[in-house]
PDB file of N, CA and C in Angstrom:
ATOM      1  N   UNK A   1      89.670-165.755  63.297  1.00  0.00           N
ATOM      2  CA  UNK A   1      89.186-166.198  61.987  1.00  0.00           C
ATOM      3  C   UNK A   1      88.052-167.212  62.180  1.00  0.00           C
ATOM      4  N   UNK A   2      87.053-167.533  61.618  1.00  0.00           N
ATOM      5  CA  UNK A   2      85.274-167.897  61.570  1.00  0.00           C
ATOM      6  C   UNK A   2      86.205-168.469  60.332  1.00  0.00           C
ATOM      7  N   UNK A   3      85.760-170.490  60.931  1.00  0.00           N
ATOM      8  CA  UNK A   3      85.511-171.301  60.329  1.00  0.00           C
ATOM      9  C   UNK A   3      84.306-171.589  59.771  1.00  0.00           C
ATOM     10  N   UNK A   4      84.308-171.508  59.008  1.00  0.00           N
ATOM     11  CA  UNK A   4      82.102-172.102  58.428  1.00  0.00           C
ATOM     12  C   UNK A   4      82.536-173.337  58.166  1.00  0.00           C
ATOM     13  N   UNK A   5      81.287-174.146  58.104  1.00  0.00           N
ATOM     14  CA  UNK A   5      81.152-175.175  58.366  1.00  0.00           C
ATOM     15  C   UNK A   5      80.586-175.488  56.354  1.00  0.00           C
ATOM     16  N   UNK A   6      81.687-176.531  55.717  1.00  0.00           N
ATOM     17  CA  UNK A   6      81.426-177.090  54.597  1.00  0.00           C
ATOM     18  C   UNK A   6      80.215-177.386  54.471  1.00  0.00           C
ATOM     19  N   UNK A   7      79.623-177.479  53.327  1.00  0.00           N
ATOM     20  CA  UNK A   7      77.978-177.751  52.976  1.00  0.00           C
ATOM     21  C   UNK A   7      78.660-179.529  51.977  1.00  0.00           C
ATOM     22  N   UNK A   8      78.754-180.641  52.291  1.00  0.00           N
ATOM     23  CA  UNK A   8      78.722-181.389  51.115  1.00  0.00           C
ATOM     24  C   UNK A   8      77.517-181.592  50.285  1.00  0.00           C
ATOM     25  N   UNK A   9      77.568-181.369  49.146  1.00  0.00           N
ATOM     26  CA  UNK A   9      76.504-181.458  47.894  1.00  0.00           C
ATOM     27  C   UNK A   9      76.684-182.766  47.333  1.00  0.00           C
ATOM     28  N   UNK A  10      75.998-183.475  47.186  1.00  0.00           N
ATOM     29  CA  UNK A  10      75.363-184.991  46.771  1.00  0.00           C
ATOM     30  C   UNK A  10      75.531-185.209  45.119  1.00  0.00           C
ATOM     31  N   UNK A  11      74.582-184.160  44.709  1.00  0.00           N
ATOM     32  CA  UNK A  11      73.827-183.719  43.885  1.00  0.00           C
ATOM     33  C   UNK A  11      73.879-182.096  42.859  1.00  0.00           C
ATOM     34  N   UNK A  12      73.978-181.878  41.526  1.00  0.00           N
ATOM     35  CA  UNK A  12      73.625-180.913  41.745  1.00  0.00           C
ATOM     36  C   UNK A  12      73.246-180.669  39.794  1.00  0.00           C
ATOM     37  N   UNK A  13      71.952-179.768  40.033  1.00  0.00           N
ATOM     38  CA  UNK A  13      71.693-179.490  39.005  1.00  0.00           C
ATOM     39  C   UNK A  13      71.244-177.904  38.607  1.00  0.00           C
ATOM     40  N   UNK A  14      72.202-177.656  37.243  1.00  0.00           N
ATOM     41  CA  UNK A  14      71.697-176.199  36.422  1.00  0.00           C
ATOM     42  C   UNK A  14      70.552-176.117  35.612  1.00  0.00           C
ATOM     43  N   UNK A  15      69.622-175.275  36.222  1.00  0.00           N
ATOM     44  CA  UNK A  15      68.361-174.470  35.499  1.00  0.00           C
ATOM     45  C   UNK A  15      68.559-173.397  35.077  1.00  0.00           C
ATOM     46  N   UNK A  16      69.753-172.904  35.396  1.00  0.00           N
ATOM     47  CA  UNK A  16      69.574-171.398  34.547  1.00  0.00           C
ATOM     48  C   UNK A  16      69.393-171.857  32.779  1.00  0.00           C
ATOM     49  N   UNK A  17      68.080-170.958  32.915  1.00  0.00           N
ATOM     50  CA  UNK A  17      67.448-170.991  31.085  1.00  0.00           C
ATOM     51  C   UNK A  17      66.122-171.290  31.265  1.00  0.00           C
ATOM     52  N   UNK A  18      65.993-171.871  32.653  1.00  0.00           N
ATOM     53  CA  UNK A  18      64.991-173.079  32.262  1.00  0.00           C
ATOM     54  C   UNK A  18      63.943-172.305  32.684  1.00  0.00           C
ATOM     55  N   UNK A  19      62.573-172.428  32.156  1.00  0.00           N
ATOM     56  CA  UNK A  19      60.961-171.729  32.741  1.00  0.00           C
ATOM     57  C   UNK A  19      60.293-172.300  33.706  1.00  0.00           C
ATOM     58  N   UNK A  20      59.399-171.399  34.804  1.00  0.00           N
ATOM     59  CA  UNK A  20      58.745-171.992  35.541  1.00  0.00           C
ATOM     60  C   UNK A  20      57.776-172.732  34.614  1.00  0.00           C
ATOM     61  N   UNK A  21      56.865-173.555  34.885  1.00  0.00           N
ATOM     62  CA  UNK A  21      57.408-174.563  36.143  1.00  0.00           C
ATOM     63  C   UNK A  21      58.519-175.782  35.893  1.00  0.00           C
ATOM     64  N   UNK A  22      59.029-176.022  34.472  1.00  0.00           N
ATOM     65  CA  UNK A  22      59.623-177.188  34.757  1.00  0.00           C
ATOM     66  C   UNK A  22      61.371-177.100  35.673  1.00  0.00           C
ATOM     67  N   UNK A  23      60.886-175.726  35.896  1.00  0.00           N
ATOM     68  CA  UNK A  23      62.936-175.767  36.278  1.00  0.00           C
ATOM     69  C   UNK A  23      62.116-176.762  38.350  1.00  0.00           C
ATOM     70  N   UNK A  24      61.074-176.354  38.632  1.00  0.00           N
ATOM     71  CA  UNK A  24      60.778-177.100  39.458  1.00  0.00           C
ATOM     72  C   UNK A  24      60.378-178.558  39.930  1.00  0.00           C
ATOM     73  N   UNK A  25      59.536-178.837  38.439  1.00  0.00           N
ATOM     74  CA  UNK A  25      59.426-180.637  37.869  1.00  0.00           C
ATOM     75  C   UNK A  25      61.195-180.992  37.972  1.00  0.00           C
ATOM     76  N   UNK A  26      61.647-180.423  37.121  1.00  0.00           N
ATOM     77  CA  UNK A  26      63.401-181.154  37.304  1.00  0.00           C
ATOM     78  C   UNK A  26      63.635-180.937  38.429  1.00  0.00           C
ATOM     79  N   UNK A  27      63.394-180.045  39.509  1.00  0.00           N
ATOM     80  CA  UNK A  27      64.276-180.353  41.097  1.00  0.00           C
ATOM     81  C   UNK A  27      63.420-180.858  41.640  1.00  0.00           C
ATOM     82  N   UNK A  28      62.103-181.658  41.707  1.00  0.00           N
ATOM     83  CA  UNK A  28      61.424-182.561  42.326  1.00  0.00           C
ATOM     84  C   UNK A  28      62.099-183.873  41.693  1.00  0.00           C
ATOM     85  N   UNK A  29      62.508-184.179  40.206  1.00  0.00           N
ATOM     86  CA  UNK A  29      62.072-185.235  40.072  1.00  0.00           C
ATOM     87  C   UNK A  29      64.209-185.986  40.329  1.00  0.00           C
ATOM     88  N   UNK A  30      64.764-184.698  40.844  1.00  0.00           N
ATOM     89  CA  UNK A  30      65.713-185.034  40.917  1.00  0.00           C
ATOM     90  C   UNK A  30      66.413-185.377  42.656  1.00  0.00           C
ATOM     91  N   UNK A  31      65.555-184.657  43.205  1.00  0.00           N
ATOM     92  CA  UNK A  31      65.127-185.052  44.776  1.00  0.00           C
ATOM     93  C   UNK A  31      64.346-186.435  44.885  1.00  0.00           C
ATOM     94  N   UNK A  32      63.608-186.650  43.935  1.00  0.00           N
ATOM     95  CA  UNK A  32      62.916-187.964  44.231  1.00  0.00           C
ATOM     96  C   UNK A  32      64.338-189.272  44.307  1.00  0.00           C
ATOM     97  N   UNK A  33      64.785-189.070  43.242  1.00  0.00           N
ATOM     98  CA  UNK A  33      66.217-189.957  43.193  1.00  0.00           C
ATOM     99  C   UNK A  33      66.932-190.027  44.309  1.00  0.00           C
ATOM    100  N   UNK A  34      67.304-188.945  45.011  1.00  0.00           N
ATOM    101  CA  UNK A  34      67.767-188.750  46.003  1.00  0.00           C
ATOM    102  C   UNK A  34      67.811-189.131  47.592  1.00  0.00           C
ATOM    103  N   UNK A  35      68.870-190.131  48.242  1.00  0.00           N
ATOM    104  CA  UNK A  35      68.260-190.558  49.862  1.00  0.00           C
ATOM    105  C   UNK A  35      67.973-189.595  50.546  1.00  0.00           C
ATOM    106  N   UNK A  36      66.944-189.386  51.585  1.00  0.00           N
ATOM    107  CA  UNK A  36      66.735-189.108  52.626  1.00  0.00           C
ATOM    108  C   UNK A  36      67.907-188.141  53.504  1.00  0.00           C
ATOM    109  N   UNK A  37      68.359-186.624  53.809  1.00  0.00           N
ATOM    110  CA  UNK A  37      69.518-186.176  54.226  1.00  0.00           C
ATOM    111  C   UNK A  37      70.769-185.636  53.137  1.00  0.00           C
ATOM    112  N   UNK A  38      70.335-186.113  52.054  1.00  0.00           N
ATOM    113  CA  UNK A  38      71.255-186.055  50.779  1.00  0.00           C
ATOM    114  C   UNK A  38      71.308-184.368  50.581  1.00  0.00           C
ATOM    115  N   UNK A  39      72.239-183.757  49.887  1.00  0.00           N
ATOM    116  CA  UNK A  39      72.084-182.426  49.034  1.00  0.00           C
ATOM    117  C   UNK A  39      72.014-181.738  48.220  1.00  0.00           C
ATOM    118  N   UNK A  40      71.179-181.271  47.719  1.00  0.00           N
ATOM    119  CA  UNK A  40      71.137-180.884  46.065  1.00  0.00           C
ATOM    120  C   UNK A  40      71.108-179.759  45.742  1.00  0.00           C
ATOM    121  N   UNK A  41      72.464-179.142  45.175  1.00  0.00           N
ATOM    122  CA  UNK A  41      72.645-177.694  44.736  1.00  0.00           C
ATOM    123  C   UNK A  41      71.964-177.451  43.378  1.00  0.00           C
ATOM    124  N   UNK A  42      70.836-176.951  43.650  1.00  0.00           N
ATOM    125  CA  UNK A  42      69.999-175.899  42.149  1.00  0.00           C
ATOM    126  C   UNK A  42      70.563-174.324  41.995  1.00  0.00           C
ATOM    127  N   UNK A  43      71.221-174.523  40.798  1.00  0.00           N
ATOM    128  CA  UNK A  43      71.267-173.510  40.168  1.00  0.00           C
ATOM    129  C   UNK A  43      70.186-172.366  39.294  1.00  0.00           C
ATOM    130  N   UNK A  44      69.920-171.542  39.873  1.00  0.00           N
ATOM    131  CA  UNK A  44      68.551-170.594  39.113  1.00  0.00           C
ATOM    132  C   UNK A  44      68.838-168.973  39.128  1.00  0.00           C
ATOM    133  N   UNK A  45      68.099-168.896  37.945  1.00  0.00           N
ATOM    134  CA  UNK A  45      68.052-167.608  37.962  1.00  0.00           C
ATOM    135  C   UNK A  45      67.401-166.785  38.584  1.00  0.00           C
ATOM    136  N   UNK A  46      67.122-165.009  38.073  1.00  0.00           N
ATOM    137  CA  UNK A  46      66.455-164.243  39.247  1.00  0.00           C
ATOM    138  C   UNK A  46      65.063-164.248  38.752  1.00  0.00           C
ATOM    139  N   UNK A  47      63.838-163.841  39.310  1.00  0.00           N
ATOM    140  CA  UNK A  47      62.945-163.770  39.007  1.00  0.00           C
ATOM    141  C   UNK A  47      62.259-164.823  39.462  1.00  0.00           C
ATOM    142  N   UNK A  48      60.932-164.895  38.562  1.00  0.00           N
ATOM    143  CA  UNK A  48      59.982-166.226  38.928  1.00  0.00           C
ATOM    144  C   UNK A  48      60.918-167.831  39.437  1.00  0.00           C
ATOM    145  N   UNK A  49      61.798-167.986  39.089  1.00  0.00           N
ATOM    146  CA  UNK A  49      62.289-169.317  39.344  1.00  0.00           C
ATOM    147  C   UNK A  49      62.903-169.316  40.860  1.00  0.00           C
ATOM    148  N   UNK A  50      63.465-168.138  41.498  1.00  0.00           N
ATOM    149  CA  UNK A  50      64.173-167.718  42.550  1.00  0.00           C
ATOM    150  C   UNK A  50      63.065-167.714  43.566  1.00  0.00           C
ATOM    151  N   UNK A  51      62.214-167.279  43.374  1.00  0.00           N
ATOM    152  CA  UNK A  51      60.839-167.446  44.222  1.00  0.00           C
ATOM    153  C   UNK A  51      59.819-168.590  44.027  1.00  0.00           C
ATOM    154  N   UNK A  52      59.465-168.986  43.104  1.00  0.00           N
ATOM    155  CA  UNK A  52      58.690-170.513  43.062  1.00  0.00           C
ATOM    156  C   UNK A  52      59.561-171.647  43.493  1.00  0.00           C
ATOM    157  N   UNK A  53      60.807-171.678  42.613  1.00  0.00           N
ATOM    158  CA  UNK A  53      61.514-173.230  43.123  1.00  0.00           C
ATOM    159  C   UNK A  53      61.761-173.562  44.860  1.00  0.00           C
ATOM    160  N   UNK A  54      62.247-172.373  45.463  1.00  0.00           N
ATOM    161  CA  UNK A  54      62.482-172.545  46.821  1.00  0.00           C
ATOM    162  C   UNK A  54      61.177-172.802  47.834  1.00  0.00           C
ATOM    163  N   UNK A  55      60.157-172.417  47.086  1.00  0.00           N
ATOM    164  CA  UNK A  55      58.883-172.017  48.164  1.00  0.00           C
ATOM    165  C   UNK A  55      58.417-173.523  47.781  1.00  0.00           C
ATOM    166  N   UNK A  56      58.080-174.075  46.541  1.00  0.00           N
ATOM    167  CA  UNK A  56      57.365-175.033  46.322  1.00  0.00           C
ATOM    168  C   UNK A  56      58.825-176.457  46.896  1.00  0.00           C
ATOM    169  N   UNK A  57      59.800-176.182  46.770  1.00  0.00           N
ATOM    170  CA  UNK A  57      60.902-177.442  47.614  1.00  0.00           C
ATOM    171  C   UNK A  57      60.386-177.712  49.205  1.00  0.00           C
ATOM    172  N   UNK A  58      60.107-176.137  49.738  1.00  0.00           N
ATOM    173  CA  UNK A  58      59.917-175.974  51.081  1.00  0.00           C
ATOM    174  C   UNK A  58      57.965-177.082  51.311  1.00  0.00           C
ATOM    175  N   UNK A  59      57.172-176.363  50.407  1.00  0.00           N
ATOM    176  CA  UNK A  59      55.809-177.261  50.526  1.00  0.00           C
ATOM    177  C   UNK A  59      56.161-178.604  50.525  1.00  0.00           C
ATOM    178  N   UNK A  60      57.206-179.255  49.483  1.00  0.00           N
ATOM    179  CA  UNK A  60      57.125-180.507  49.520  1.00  0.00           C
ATOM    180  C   UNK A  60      57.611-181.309  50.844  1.00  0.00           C
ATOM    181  N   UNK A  61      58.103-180.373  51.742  1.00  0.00           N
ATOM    182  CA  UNK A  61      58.918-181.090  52.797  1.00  0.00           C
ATOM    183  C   UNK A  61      60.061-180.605  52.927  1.00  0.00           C
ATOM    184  N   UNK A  62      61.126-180.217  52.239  1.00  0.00           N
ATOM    185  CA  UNK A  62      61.915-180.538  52.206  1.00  0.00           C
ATOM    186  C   UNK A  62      62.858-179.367  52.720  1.00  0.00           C
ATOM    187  N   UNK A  63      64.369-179.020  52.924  1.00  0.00           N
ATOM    188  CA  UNK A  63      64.608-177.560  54.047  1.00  0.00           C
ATOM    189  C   UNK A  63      65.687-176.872  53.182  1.00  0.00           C
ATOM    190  N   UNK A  64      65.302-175.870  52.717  1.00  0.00           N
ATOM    191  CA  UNK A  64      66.107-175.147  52.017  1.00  0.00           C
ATOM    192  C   UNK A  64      67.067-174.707  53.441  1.00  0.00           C
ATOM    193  N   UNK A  65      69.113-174.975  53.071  1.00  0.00           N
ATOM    194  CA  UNK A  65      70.054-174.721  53.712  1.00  0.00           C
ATOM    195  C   UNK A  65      70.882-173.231  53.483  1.00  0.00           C
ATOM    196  N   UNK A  66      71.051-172.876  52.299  1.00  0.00           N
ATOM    197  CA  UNK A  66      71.227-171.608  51.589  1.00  0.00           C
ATOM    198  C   UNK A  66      70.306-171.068  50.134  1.00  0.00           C
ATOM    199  N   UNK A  67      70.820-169.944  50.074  1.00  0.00           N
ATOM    200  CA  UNK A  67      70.274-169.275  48.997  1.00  0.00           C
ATOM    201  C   UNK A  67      71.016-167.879  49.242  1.00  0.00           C
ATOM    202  N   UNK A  68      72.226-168.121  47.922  1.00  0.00           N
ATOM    203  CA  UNK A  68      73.155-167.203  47.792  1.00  0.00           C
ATOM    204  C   UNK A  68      73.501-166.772  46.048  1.00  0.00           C
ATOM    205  N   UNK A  69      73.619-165.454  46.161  1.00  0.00           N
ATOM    206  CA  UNK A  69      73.655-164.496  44.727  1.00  0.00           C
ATOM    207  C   UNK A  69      75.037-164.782  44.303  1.00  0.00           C
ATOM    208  N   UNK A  70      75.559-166.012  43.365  1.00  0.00           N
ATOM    209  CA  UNK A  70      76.573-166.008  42.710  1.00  0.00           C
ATOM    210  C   UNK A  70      76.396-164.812  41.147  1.00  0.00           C
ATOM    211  N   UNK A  71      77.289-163.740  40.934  1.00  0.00           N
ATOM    212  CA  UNK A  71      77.509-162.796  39.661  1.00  0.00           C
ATOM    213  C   UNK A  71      75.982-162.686  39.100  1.00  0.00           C
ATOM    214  N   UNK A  72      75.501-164.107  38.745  1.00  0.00           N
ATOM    215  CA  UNK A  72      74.121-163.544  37.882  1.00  0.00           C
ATOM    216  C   UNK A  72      73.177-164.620  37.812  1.00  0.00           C
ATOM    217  N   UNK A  73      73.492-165.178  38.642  1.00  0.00           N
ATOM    218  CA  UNK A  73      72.427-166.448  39.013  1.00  0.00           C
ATOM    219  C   UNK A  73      72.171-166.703  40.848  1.00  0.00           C
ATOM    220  N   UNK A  74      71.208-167.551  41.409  1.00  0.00           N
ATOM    221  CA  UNK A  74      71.532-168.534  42.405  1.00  0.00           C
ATOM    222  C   UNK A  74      72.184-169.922  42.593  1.00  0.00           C
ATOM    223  N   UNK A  75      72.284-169.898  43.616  1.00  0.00           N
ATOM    224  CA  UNK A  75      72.849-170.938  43.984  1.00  0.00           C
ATOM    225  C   UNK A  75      72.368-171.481  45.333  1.00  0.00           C
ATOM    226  N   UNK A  76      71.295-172.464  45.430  1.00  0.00           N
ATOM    227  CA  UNK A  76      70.030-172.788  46.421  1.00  0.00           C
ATOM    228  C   UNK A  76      70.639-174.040  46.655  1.00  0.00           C
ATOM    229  N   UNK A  77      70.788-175.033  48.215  1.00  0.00           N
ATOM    230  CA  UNK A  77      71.216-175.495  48.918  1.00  0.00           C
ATOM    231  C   UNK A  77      70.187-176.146  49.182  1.00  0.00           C
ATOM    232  N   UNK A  78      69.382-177.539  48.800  1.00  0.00           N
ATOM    233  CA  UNK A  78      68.301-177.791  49.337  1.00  0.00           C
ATOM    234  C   UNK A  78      68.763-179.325  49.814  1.00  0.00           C
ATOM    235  N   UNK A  79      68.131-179.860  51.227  1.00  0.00           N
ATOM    236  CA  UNK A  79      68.324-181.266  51.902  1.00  0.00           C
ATOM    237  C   UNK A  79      67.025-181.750  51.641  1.00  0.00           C
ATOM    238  N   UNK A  80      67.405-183.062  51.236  1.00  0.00           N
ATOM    239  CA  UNK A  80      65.726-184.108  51.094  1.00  0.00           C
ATOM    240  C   UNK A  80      65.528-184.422  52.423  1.00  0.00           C
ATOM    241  N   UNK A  81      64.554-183.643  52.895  1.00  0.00           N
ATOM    242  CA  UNK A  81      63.654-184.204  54.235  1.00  0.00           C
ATOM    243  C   UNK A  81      62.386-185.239  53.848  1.00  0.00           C
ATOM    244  N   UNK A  82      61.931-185.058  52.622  1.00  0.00           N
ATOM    245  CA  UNK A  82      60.642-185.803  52.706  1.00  0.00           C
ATOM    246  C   UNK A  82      60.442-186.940  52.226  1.00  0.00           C
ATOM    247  N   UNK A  83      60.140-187.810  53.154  1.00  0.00           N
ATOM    248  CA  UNK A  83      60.597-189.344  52.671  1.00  0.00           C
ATOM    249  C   UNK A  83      59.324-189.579  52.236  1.00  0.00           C
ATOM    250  N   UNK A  84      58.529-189.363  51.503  1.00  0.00           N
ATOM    251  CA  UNK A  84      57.421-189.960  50.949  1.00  0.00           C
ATOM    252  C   UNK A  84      58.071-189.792  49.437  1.00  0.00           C
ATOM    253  N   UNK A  85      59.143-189.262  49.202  1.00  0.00           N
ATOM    254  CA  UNK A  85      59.601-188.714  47.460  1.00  0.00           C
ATOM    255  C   UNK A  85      60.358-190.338  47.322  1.00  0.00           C
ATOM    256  N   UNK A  86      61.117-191.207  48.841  1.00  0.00           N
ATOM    257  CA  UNK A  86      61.607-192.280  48.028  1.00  0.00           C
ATOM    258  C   UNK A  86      60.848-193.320  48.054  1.00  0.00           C
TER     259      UNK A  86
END
């Protein structure tokens, strides 16, 4: 039996609903809050938000850990690497 290794989440905020770009303004400005190593589970839907939010987290620095298809949304795993956000 394959133990996986727990993800602790810090943090976590739902965008499903929300339009590009602000479902991405809210996970910047909620990473900015956030220390250095911390984790913040974004919730998003499929489409434009599933592909902009992760790519533009990744430009800012920062390391997307998962990105997994819960029923009808995501569920994106992102760590604050970029210390210029605190």
């Amino acid at each position: 039996m394959e133990i996986m290794e727990q993800i602790k989440i810090d943090k976590s905020i739902d965008l499903r609903g929300v339009s590009c770009p602000l479902n991405y303004v809210k996970t910047k400005l909620m990473l900015e809050e956030m220390e250095f190593g911390k984790i913040l589970e974004v919730l998003l839907d499929d489409g434009e938000p599933i592909v902009n939010v992760p790519r533009s987290v990744k430009e800012d620095g920062n390391k997307i850990l998962e990105i997994n298809w819960i029923e009808n949304y995501f569920r994106v795993l992102v760590r604050k690497e970029n210390l210029d956000d605190s």
